[in-house]
Protein backbone atom coordinates (compact mmCIF):
# COMPACT_ATOMS: atom_id res chain seq x y z
CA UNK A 1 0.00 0.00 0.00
CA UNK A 2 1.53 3.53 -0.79
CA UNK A 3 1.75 5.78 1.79
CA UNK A 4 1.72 9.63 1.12
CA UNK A 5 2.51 12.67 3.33
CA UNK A 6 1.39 15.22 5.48
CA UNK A 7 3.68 17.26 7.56
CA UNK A 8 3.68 18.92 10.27
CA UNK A 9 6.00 21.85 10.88
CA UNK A 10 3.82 23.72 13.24
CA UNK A 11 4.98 24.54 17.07
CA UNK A 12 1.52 23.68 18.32
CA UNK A 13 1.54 24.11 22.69
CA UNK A 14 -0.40 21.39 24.15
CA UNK A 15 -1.97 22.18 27.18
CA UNK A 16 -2.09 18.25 29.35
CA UNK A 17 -5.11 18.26 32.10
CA UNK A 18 -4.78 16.13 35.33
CA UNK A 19 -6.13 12.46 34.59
CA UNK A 20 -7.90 10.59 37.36
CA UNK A 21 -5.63 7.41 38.30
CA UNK A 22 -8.57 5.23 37.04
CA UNK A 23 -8.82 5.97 33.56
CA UNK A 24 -8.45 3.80 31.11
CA UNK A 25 -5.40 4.22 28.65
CA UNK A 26 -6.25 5.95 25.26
CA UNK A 27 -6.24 3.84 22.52
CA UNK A 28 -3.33 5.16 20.75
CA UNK A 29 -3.58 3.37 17.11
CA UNK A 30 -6.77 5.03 16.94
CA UNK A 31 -6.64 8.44 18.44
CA UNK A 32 -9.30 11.10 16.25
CA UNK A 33 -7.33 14.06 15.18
CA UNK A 34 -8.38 17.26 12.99
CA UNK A 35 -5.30 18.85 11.19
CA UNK A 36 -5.21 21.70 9.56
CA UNK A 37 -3.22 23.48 6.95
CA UNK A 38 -1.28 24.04 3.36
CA UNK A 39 -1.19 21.71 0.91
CA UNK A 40 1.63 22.08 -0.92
CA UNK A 41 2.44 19.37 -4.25
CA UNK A 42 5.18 16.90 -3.89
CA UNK A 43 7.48 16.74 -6.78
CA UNK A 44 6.37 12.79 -7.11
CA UNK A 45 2.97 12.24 -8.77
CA UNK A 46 0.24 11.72 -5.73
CA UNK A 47 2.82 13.08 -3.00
CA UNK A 48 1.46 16.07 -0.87
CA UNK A 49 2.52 18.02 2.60
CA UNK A 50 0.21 19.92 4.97
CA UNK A 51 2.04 22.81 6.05
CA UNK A 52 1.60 25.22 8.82
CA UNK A 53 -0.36 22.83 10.95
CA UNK A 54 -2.59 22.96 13.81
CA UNK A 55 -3.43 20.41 15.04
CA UNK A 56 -6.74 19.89 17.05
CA UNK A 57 -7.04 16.35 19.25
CA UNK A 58 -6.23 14.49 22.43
CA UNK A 59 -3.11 16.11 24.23
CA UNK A 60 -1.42 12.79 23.58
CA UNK A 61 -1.21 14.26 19.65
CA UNK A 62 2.73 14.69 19.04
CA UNK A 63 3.03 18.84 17.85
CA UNK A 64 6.48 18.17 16.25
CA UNK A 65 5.76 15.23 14.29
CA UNK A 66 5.05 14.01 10.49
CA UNK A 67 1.51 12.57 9.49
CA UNK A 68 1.80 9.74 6.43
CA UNK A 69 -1.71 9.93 4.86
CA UNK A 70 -3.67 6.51 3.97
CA UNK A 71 -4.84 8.19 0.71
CA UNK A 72 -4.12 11.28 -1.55
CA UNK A 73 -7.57 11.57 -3.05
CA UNK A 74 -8.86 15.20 -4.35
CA UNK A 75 -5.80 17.00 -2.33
CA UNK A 76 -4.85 17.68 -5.97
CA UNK A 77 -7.89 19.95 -5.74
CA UNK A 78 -6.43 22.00 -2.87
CA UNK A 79 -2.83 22.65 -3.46
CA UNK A 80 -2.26 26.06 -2.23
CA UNK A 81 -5.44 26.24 -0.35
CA UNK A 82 -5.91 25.51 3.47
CA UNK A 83 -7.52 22.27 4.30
CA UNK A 84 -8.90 20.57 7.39
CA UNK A 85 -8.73 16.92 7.51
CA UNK A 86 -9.93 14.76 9.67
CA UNK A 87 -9.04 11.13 10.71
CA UNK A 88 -7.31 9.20 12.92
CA UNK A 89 -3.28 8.83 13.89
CA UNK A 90 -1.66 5.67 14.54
CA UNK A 91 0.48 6.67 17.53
CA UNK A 92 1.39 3.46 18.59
CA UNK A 93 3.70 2.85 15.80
CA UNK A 94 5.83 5.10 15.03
CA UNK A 95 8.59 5.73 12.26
CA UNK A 96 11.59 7.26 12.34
CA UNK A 97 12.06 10.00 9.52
CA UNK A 98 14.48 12.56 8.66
CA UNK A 99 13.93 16.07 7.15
CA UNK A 100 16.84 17.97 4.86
CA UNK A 101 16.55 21.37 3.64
CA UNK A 102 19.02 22.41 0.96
CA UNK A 103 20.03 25.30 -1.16
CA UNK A 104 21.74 25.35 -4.19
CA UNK A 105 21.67 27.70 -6.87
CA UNK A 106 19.27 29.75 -5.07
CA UNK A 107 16.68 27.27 -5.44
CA UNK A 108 15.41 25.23 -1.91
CA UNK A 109 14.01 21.88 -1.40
CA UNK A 110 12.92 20.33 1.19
CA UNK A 111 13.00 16.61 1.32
CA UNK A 112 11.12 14.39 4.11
CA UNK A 113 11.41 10.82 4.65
CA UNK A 114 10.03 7.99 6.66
CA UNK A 115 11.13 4.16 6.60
CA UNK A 116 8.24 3.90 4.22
CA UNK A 117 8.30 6.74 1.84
CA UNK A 118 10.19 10.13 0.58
CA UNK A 119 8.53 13.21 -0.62
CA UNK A 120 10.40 16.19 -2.05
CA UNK A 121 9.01 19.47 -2.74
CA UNK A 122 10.59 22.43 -4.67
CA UNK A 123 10.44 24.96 -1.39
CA UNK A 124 11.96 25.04 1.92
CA UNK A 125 9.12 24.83 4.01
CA UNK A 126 10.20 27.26 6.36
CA UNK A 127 12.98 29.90 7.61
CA UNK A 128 14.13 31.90 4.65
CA UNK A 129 16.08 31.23 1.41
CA UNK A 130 20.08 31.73 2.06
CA UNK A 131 22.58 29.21 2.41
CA UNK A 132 20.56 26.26 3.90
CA UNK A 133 21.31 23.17 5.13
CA UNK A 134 19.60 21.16 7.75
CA UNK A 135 19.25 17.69 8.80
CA UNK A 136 16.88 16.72 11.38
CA UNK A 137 15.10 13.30 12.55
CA UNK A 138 11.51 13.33 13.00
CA UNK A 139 9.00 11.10 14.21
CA UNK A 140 6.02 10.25 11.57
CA UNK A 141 2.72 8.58 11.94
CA UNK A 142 0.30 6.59 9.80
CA UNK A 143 -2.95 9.27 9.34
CA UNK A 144 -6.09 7.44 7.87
CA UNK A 145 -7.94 10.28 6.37
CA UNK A 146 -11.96 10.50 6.79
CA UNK A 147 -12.93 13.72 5.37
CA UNK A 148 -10.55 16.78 3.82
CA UNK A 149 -12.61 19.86 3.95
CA UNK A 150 -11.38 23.47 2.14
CA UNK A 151 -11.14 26.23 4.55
CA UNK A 152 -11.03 30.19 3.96
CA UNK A 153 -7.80 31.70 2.50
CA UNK A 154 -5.17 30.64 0.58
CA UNK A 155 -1.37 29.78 1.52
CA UNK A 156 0.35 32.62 1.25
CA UNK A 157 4.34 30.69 0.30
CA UNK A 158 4.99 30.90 -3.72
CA UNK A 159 5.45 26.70 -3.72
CA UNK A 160 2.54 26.50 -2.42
CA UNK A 161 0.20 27.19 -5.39
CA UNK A 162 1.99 24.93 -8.34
């Protein structure tokens, strides 16, 4: 099964509320999440990020973390628009993933990848365009998508809108 992308570069603060001792566990490979953000266009056919995410869910919802989607379908429709999709996070499996921003030639990329796939897109995704280089590991999460809704405004990045 092919897994596609949604990232997460937001710094989202999580407020966590005292739990009674009782409780019962979340289950964590099927916690309900609502993201929202940027779609921006993968250079791979059917590869897509969500930028500038909030993230609305359970405090147990990682902030700094990437979100693999399940499908792709009709994001096509809403590359450089805001979305909110809804679904639910696998966060009892984890992968490890890497992100690496470059610069050359004045042009930026941005290139994520998790044990499963890579996407690549023609931007850096944030910070601004100089001499960039940055490797960083990242944690990334299966995301089966229920619903992606269009929200007001557009993305406001020139990559976003391809």
């Amino acid at each position: 099964m092919q897994m596609n992308w949604l990232g997460n570069l937001a710094l989202t603060t999580l407020i966590v509320g005292c739990a009674p001792t009782s409780a019962a566990p979340p289950d964590m490979d099927d916690v309900p999440l609502t993201l929202a953000g940027c779609v921006r266009a993968g250079e791979a056919r059917d590869s897509y990020l969500l930028t500038n995410v909030v993230i609305d869910g359970p405090s147990a919802a990682p902030a700094r973390a990437f979100y693999r989607f399940n499908t792709t379908k009709g994001l096509k429709d809403y590359v450089g628009r805001r979305v909110e999709v809804k679904g639910k996070a696998d966060l009892a499996d984890p992968d490890k993933g890497k992100v690496r921003v470059r610069t050359e030639d004045g042009k930026a990329t941005t290139e994520v990848t998790s044990e499963r796939r890579t996407v690549k897109v023609g931007e850096a995704l944030f910070g601004s365009i100089g001499a960039t280089k940055l490797d960083a590991d990242v944690v990334t999460y299966r995301f089966d998508v229920d619903s992606v809704t269009l929200l007001n405004g557009n993305c406001t990045d020139s990559g976003a809108a391809r």
